[in-house]
N, C-alpha and C. Protein backbone atom coordinates (compact mmCIF):
# COMPACT_ATOMS: atom_id res chain seq x y z
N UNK A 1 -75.58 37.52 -75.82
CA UNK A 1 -74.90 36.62 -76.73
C UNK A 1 -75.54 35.23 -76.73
N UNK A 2 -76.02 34.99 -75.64
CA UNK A 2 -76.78 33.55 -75.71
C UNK A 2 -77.77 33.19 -76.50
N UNK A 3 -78.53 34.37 -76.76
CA UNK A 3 -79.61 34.25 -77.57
C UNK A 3 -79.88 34.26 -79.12
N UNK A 4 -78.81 35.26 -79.41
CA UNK A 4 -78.04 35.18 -80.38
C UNK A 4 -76.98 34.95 -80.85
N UNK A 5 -76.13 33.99 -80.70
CA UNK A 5 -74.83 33.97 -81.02
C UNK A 5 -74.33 34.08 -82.04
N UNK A 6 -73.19 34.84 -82.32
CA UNK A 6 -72.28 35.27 -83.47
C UNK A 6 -71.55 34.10 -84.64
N UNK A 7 -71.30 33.12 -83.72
CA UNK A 7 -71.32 31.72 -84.39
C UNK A 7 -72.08 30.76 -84.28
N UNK A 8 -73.02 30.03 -85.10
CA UNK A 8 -73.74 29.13 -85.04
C UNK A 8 -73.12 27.20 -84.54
N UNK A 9 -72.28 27.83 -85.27
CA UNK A 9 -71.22 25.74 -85.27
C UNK A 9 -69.91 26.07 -85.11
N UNK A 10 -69.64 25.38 -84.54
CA UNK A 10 -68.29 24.93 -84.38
C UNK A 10 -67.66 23.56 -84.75
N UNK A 11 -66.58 23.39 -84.67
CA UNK A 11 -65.91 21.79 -85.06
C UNK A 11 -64.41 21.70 -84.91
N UNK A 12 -64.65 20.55 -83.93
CA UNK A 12 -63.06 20.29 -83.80
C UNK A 12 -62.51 19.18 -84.16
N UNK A 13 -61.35 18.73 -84.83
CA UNK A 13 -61.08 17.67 -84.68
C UNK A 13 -60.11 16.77 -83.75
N UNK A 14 -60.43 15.51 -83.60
CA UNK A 14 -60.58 14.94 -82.17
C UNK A 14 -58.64 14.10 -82.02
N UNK A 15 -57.93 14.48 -80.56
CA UNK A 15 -57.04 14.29 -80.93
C UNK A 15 -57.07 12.96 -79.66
N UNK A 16 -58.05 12.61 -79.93
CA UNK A 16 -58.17 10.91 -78.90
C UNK A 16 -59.43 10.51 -78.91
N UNK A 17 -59.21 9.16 -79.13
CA UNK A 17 -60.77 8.29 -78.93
C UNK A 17 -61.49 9.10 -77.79
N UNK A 18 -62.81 9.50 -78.20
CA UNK A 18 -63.99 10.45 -77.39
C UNK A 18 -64.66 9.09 -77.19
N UNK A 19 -65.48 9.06 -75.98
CA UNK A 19 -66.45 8.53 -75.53
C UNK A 19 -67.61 9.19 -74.70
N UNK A 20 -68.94 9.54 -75.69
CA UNK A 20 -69.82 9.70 -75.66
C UNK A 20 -71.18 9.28 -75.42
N UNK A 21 -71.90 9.38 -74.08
CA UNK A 21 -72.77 8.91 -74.07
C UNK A 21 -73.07 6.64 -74.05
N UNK A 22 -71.59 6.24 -74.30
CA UNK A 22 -71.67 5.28 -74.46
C UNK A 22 -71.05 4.93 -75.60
N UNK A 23 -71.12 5.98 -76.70
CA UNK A 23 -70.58 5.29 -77.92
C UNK A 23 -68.91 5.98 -78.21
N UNK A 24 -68.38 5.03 -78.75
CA UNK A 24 -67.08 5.20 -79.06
C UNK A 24 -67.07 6.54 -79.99
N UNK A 25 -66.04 7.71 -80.34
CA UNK A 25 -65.81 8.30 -81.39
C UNK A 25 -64.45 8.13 -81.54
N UNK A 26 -64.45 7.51 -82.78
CA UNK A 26 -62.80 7.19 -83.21
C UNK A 26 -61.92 8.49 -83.42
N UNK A 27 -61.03 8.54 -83.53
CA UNK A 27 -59.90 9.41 -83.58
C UNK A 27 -59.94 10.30 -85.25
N UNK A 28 -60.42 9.60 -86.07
CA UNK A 28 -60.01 10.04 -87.04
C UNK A 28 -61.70 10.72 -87.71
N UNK A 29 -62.88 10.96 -86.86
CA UNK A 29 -63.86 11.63 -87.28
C UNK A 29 -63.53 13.31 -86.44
N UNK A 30 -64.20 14.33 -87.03
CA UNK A 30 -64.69 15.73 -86.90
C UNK A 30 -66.25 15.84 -85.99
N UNK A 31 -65.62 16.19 -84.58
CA UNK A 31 -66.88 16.40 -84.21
C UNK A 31 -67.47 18.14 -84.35
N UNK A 32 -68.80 18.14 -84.65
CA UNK A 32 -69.62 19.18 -84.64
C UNK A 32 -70.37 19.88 -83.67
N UNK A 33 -70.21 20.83 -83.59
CA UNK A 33 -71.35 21.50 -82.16
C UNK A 33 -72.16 22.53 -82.36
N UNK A 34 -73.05 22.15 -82.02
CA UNK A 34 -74.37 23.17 -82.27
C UNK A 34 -74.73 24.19 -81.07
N UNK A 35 -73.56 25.00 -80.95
CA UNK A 35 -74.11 26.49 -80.07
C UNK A 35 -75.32 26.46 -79.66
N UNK A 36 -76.32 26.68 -80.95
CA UNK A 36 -77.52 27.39 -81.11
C UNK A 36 -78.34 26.24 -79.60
N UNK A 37 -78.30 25.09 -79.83
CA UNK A 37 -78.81 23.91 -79.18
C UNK A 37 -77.91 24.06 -78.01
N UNK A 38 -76.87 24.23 -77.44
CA UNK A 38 -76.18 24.62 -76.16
C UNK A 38 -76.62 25.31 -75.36
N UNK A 39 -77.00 26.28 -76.20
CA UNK A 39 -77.75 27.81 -75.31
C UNK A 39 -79.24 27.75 -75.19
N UNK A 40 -79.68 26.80 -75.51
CA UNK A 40 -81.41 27.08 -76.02
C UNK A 40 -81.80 25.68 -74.79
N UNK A 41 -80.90 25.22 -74.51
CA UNK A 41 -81.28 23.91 -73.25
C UNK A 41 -81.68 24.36 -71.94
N UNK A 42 -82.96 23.86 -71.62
CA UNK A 42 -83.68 24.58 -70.38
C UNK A 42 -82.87 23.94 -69.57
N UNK A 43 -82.69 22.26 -69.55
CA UNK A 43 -81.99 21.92 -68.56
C UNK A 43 -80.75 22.65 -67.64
N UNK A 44 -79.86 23.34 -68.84
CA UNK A 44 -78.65 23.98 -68.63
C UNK A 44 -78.60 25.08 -68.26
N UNK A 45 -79.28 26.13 -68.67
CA UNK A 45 -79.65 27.49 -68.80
C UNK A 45 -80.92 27.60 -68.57
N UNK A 46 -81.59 28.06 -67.73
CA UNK A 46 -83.03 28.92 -66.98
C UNK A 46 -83.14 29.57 -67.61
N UNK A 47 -84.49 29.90 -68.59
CA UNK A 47 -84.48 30.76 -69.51
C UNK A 47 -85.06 32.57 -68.73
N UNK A 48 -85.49 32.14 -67.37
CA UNK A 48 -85.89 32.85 -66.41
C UNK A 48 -84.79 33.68 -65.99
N UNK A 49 -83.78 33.33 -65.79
CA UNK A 49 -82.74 33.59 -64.94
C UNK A 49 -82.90 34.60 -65.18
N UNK A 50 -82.38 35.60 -66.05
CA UNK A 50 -82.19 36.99 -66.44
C UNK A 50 -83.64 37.60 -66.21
């Protein structure tokens, strides 16, 4: 499933000021997430492992 995942994006919307990296995300934006870029991060996942 990692390699291929069944859903590409996701999105939630945010039910409290997020703080990210430093920057504020207000309450009233939709954040987005990119699976594809989740799973594909060497840092996170060893592409070796398996």
């Amino acid at each position: 499933m990692r390699l291929h995942s069944p859903v590409p994006t996701g999105s939630r919307t945010l039910d409290e000021e997020l703080n990210i990296w430093g920057r504020a995300i207000p309450l009233v934006c939709m954040v987005q997430l990119n699976i594809w870029a989740q799973h594909h991060m060497e840092k996170y996942w060893d592409p070796n492992h398996w």
